[in-house]
Protein backbone atom coordinates (compact mmCIF):
# COMPACT_ATOMS: atom_id res chain seq x y z
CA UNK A 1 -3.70 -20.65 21.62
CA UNK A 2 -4.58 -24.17 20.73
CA UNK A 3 -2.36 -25.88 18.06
CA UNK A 4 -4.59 -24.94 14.99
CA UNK A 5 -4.79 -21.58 15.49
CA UNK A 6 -1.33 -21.33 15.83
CA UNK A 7 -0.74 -23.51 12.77
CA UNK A 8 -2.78 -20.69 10.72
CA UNK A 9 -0.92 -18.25 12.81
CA UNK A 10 2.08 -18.90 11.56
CA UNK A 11 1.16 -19.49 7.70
CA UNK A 12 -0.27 -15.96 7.91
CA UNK A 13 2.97 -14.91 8.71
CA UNK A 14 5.33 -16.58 6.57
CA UNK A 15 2.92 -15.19 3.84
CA UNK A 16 2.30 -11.80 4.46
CA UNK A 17 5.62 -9.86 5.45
CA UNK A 18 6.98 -6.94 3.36
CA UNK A 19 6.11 -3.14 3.55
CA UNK A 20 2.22 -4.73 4.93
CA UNK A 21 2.50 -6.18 7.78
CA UNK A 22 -0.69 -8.43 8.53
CA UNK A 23 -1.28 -11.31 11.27
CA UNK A 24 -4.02 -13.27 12.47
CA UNK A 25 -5.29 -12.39 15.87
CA UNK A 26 -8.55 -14.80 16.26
CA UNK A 27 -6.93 -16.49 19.12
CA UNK A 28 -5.44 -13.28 20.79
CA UNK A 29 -6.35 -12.03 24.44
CA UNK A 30 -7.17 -8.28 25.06
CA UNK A 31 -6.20 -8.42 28.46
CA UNK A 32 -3.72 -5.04 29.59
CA UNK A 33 -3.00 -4.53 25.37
CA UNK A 34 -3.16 -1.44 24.19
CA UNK A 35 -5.78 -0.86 21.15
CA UNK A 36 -5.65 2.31 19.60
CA UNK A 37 -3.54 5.29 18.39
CA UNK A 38 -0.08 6.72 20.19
CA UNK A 39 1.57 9.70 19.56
CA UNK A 40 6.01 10.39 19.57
CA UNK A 41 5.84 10.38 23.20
CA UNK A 42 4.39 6.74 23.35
CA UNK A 43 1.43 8.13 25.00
CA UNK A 44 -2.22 6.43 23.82
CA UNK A 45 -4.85 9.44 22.41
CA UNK A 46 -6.73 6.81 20.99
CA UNK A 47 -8.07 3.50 22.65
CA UNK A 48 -11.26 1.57 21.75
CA UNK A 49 -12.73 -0.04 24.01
CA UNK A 50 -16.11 -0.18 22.98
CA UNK A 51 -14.91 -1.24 19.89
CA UNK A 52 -13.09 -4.19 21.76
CA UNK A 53 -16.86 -5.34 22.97
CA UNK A 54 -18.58 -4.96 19.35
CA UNK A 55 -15.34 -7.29 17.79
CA UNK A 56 -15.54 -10.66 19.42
CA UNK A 57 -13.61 -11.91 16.73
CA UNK A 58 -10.85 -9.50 17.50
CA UNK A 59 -11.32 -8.52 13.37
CA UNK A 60 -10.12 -4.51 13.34
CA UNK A 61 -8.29 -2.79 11.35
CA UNK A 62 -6.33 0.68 12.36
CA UNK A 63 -5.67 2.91 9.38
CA UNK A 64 -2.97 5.48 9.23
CA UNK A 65 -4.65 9.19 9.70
CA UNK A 66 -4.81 11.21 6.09
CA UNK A 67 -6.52 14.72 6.28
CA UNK A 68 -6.64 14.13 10.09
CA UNK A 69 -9.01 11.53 9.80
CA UNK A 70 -8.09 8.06 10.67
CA UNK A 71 -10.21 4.68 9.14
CA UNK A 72 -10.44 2.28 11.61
CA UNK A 73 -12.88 -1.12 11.55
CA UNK A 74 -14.33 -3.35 13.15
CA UNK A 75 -16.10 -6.36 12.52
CA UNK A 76 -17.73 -5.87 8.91
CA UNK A 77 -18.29 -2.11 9.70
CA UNK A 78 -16.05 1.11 8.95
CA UNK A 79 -15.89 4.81 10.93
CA UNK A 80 -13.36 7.09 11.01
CA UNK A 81 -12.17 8.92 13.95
CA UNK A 82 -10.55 12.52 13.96
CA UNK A 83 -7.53 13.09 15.91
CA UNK A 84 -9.06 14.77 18.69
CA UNK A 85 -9.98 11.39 19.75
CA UNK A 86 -13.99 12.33 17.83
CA UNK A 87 -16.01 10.42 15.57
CA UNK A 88 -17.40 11.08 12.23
CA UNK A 89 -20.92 10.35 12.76
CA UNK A 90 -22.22 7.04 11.06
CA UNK A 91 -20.55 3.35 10.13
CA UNK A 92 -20.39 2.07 6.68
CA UNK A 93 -20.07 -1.73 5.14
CA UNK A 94 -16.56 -0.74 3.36
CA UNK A 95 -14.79 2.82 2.86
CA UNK A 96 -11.70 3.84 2.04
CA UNK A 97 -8.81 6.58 4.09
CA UNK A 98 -9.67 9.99 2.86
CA UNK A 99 -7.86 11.55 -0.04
CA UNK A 100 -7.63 15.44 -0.95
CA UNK A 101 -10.49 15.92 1.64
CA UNK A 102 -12.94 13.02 0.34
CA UNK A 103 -13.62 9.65 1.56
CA UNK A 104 -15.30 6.48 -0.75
CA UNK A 105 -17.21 5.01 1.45
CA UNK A 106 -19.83 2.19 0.40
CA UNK A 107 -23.26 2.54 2.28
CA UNK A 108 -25.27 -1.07 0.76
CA UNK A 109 -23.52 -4.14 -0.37
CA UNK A 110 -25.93 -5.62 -2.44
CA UNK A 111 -25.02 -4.56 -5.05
CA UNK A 112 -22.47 -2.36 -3.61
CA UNK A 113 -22.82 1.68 -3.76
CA UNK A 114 -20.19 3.74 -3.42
CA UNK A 115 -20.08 7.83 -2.49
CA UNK A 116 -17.80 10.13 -1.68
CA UNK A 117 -18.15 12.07 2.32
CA UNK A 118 -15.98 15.63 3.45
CA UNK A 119 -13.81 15.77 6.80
CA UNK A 120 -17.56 15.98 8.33
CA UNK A 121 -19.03 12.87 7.66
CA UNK A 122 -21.04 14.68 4.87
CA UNK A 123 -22.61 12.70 1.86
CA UNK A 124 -21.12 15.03 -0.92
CA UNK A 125 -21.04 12.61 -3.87
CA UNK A 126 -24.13 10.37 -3.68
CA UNK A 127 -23.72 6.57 -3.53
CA UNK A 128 -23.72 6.44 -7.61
CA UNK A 129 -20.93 3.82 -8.45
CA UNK A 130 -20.52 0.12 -7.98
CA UNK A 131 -16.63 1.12 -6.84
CA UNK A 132 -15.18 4.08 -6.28
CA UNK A 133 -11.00 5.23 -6.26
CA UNK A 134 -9.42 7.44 -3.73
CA UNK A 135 -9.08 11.08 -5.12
CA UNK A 136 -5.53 12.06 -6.94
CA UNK A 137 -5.10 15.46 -8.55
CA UNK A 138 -8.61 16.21 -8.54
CA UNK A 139 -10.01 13.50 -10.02
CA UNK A 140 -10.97 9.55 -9.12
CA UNK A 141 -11.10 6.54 -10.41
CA UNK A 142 -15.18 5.32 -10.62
CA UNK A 143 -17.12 2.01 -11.53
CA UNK A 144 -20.64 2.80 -12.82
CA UNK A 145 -23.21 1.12 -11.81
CA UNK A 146 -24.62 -2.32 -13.76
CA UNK A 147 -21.50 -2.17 -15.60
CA UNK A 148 -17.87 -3.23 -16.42
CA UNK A 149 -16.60 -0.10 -17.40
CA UNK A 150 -14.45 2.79 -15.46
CA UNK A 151 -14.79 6.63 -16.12
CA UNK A 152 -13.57 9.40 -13.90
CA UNK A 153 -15.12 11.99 -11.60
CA UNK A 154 -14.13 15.51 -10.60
CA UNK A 155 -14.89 16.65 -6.80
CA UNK A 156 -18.19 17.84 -7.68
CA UNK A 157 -19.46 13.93 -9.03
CA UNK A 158 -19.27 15.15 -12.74
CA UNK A 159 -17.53 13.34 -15.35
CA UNK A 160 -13.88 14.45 -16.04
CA UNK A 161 -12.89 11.85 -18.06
CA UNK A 162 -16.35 9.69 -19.78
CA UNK A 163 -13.92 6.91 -21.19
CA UNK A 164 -15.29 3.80 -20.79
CA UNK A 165 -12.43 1.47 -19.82
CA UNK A 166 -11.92 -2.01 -18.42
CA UNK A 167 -9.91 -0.70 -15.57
CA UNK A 168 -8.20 2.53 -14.06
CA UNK A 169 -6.11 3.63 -11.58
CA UNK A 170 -5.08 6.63 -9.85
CA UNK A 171 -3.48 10.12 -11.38
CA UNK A 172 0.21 10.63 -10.22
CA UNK A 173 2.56 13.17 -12.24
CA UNK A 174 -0.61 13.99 -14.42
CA UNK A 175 -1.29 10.23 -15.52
CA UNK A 176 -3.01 7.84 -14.92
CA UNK A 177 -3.01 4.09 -16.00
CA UNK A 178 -6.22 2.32 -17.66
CA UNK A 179 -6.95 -0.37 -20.27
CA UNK A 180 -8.59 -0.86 -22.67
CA UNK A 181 -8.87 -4.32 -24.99
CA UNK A 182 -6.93 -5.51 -22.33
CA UNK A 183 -4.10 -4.01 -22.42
CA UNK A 184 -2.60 -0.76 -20.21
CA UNK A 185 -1.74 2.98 -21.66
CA UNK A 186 -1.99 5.82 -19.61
CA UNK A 187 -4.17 8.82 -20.18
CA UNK A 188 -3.62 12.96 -19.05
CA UNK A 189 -6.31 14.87 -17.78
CA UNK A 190 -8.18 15.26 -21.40
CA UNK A 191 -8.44 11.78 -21.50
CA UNK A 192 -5.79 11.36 -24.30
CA UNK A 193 -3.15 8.54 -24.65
CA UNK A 194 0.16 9.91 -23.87
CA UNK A 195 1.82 6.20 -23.39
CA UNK A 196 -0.63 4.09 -26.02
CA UNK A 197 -2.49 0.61 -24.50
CA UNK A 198 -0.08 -2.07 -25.53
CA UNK A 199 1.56 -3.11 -21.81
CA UNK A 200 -0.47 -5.74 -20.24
CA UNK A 201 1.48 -4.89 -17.25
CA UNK A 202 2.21 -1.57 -15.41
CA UNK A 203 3.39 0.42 -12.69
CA UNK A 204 2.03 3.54 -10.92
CA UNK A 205 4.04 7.15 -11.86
CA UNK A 206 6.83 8.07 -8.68
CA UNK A 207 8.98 11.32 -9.19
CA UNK A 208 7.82 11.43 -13.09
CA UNK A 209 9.01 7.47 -13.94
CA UNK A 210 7.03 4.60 -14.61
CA UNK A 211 7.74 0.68 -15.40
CA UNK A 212 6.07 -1.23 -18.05
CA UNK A 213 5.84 -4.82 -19.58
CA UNK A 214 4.92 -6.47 -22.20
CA UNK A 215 4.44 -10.70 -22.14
CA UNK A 216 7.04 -12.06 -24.69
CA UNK A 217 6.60 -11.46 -28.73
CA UNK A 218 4.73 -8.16 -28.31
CA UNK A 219 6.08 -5.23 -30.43
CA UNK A 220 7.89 -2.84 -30.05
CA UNK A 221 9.58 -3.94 -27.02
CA UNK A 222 12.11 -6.78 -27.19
CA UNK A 223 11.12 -10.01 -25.48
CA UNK A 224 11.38 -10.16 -21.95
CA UNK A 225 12.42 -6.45 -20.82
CA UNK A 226 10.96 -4.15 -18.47
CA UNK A 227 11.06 -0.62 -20.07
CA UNK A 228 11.24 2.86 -18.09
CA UNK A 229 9.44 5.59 -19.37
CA UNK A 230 8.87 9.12 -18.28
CA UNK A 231 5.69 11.17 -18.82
CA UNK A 232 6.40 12.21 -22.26
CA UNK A 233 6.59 8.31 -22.48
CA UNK A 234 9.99 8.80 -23.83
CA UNK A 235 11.77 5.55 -22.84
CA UNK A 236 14.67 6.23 -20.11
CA UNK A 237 16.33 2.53 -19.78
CA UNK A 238 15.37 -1.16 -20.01
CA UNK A 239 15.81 -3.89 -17.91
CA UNK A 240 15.04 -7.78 -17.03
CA UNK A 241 11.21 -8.15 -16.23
CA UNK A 242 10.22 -8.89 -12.51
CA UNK A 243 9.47 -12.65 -12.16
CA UNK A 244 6.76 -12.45 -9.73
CA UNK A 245 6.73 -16.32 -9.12
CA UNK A 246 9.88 -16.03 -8.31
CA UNK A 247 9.47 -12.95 -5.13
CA UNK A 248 10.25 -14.01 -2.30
CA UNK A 249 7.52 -12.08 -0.79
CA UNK A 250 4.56 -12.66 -2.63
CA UNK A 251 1.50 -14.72 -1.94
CA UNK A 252 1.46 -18.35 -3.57
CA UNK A 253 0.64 -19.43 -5.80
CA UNK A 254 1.03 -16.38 -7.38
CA UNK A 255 -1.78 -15.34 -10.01
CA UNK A 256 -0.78 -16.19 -13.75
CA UNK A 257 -1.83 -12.45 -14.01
CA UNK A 258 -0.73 -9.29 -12.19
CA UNK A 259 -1.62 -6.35 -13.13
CA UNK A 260 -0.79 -2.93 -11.15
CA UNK A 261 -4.10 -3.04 -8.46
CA UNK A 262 -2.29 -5.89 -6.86
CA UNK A 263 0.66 -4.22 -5.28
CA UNK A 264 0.51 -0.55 -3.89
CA UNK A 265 -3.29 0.09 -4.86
CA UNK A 266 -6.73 -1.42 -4.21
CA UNK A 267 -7.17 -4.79 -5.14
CA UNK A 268 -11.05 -4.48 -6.74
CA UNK A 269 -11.63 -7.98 -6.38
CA UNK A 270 -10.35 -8.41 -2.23
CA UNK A 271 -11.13 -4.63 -1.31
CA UNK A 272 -7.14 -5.01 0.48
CA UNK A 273 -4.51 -2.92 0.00
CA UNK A 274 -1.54 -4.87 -0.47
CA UNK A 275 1.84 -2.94 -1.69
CA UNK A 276 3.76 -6.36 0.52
CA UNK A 277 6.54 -6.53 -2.82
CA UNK A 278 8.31 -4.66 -4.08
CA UNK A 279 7.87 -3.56 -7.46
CA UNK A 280 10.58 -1.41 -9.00
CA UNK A 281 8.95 2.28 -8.60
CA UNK A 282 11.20 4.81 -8.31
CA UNK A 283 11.22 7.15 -4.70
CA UNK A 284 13.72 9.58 -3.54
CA UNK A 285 15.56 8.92 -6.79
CA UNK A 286 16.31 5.61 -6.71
CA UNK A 287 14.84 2.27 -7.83
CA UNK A 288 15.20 -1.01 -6.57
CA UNK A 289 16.38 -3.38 -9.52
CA UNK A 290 17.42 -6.93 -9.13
CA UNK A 291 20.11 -8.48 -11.15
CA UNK A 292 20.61 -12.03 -11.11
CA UNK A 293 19.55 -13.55 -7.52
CA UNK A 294 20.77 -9.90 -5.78
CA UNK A 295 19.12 -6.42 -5.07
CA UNK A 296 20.35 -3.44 -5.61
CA UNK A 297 19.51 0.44 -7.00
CA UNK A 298 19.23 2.55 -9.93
CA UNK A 299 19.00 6.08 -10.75
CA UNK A 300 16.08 6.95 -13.10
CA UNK A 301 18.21 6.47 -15.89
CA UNK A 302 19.22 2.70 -15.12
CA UNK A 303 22.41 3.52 -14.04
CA UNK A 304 23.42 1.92 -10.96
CA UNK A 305 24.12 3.42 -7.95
CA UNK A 306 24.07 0.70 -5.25
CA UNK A 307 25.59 -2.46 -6.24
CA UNK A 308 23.34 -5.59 -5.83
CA UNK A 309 24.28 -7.14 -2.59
CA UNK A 310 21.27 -7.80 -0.81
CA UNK A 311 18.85 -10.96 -0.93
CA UNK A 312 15.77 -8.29 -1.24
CA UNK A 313 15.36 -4.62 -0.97
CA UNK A 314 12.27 -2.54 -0.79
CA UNK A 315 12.04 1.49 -2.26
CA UNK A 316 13.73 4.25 -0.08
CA UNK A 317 11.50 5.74 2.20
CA UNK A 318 12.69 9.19 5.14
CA UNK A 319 16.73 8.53 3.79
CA UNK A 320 16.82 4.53 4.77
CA UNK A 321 15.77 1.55 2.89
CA UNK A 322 14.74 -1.95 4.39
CA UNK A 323 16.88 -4.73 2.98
CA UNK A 324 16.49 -8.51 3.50
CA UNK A 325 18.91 -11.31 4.50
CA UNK A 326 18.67 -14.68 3.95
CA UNK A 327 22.21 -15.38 5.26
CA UNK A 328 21.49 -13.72 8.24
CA UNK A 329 18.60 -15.95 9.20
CA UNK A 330 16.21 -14.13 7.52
CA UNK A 331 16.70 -10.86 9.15
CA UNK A 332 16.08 -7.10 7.99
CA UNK A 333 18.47 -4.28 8.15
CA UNK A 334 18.07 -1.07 6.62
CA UNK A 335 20.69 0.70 4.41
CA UNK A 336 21.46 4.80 3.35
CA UNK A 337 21.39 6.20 0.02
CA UNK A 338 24.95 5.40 -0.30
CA UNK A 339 24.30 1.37 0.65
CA UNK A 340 25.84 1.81 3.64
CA UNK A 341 24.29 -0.53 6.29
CA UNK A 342 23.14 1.83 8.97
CA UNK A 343 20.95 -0.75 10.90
CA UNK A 344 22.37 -4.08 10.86
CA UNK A 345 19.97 -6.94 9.91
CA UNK A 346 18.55 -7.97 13.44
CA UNK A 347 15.03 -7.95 12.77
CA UNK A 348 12.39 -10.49 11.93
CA UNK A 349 10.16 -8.13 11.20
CA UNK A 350 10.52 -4.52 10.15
CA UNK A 351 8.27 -1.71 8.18
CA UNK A 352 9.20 1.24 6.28
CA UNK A 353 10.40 4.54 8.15
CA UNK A 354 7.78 7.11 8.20
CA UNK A 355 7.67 10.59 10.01
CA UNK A 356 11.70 9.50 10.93
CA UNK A 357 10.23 6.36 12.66
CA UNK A 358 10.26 2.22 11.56
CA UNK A 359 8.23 -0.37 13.54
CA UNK A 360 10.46 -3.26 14.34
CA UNK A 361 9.78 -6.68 15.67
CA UNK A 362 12.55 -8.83 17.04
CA UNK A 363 10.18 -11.17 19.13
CA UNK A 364 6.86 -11.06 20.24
CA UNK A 365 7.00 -7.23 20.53
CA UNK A 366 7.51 -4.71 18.00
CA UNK A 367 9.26 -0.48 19.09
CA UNK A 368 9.39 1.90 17.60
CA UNK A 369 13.33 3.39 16.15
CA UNK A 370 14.97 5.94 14.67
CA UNK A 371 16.96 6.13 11.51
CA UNK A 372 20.12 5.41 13.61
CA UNK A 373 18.35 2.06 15.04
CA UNK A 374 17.63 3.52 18.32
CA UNK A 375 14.61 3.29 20.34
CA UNK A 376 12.49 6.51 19.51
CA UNK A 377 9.53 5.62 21.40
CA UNK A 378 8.63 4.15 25.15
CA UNK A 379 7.00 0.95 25.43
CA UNK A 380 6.46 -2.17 23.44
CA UNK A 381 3.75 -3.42 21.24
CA UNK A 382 1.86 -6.48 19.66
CA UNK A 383 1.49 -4.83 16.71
CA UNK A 384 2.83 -1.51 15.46
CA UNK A 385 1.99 0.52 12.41
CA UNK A 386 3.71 3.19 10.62
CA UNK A 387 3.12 7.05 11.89
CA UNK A 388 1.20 9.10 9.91
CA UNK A 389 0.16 12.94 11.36
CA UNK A 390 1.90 12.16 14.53
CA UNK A 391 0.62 9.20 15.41
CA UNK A 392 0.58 5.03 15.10
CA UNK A 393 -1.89 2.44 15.46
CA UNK A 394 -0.86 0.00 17.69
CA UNK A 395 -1.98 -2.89 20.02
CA UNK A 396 -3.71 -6.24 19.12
CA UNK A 397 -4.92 -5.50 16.03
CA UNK A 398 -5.10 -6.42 11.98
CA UNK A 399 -2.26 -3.73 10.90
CA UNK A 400 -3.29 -1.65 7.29
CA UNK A 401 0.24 -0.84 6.64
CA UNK A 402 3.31 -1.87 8.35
């Protein structure tokens, strides 16, 4: 690797770490790597060879399998793969993993039209939208054509919810966010305001909680507080407001705007998913919440529960929790519900566990352990993903989600 490829090498890495894991692999041999999908036993079901000779750039991407259908890329084209090592028959420009049994997948790019396909490659929503959301409790998240404005579909392609609005996310707990004038509310499934637009910056809804902000001298919330609601939007507890210029994690320079599509969801403008931060949602109960320079966790109610003690902290995912340290040269660790360290920080890389397994990187390679820190899984890996149906991308390759 000649010394400018490594110099963007290692600027990809400094800036992407987090729960995405992504590195640059233009300069990368495929010689005796693995490329494809393992299962527990370490054993490869998956490998893509052709797709090796159709990616001289070495640009792929391997998706984590929803529905039993995996997304994988390649160059600037899309498939999917089933896990019977099968294809879906046909490649698209862009698509998305499938979601409650439906896939957006875009078949021209200028302009772009999206559609929705089944488990069997099937067209089932024609190519009618200019973007297009995964499925969430029945309904998505759609662009229309020649326009700015947002409206959502039911399964069929009709319109559940006409709108318009400026932007929209997904349903979760019966809710979904969307603005309108600018500003963020979220909607139920009539299409009604439960939580009115006034936020300019929100969350997505995890176990029935939701954070939102306001920018400073907008009513009714005092200046400068994050506010938890549930999905009454009754308020549950307020707190300091993330200062995303301030995350250790997150791209610079960071935008003057954020707004929920750029952490955890589809960024509309990149077409990347990108949850890398950590942004205060709550999972299994708790909810990371920084006070001062120090991360720690919250119940629902804002009471805390874990004392903050670590330098970063990401949500709790199979019982453990990645945590960062700075002091401990910028290793991670992962903790139990009770903060107890159960992995000590040794890692300079690490994802979240999934399916009882984390992908950890302590050099050039990256294994597979369990939630006791042992190894769970033969072998060794340039890249890793997390396991999803049984299995894990890994091998030289651009990693979804780490």
């Amino acid at each position: 690797m000649d010394q400018g490829n490594c110099r963007q090498f290692m600027l990809l890495l400094l800036l992407l770490v987090g729960a995405l894991f992504v590195v640059s692999i233009g300069a990368c041999s495929w010689s005796g790597n693995p490329y494809g999908f393992i299962d527990r036993s370490g054993r490869l079901v998956h490998e893509f060879l052709d797709l090796r000779e159709l990616t001289p750039s070495h640009n792929g991407s391997l998706y984590p399998f929803s529905c039993e259908r995996a997304l994988v890329s390649y160059g600037d084209r899309f498939l999917f793969v089933r896990k019977d090592t099968s294809r879906l028959s046909g490649s698209f420009p862009n698509a998305r993993s499938f979601s409650e049994g439906l896939a957006a997948v875009c078949l021209f790019d200028d302009p772009q039209r999206w559609g929705y396909i089944d488990t069997e490659g099937v067209m089932v929503i024609k190519p009618d939208f200019h973007q297009a959301g995964p499925f969430s409790e029945g309904l998505a998240a759609v662009r229309i054509l020649n326009k700015e404005t947002w409206q959502f579909i039911d399964k069929s392609g009709s319109v559940a919810i006409a709108g318009p609005f400026e932007d929209a996310g997904k349903f979760s707990c019966g809710l979904a966010a969307v603005r309108k004038a600018g500003k963020w509310g979220f909607i139920d499934r009539s299409g009604k305001f439960v939580i009115p637009p006034v936020w300019h910056t929100v969350g997505d809804f995890h176990e029935g909680v939701v954070w939102l902000e306001m920018n400073a001298s907008s009513a009714p919330v005092q200046t400068g507080k994050r506010v938890y609601m549930d999905t009454r939007g009754a308020s549950l507890f307020e707190c300091a407001p993330k200062d995303w210029t301030k995350d250790l994690f997150f791209p610079r320079p960071a935008p003057k705007a954020v707004s929920f599509y750029k952490f955890g969801g589809y960024d509309s403008e990149e077409d990347l998913f990108i949850p890398f931060v950590e942004s205060g949602d709550c999972f299994e109960g708790l909810i990371v919440r920084q006070v001062g320079d120090k991360f720690g966790y919250c119940d629902s109610h804002g009471v805390m529960k874990i004392a903050p003690q670590f330098d970063y902290a990401w949500h709790f995912s199979g019982g453990r929790a990645r945590v960062y340290s700075k002091h401990e040269q910028g290793l991670y660790g992962f903790i139990d519900r009770a903060g107890n360290v159960v992995i000590h920080p040794q890692y300079k890389r690490a994802g979240q566990f999934s399916e009882g397994l984390a992908a950890v990187g302590d050099g050039g390679l990256y294994r597979y352990v369990d939630s006791s820190g042992q190894q769970a899984v033969p072998g060794a890996f340039l890249n890793a993903s997390r396991f999803s149906s049984g299995l894990a991308g890994v091998g030289e390759f651009h990693p979804y989600e780490f």
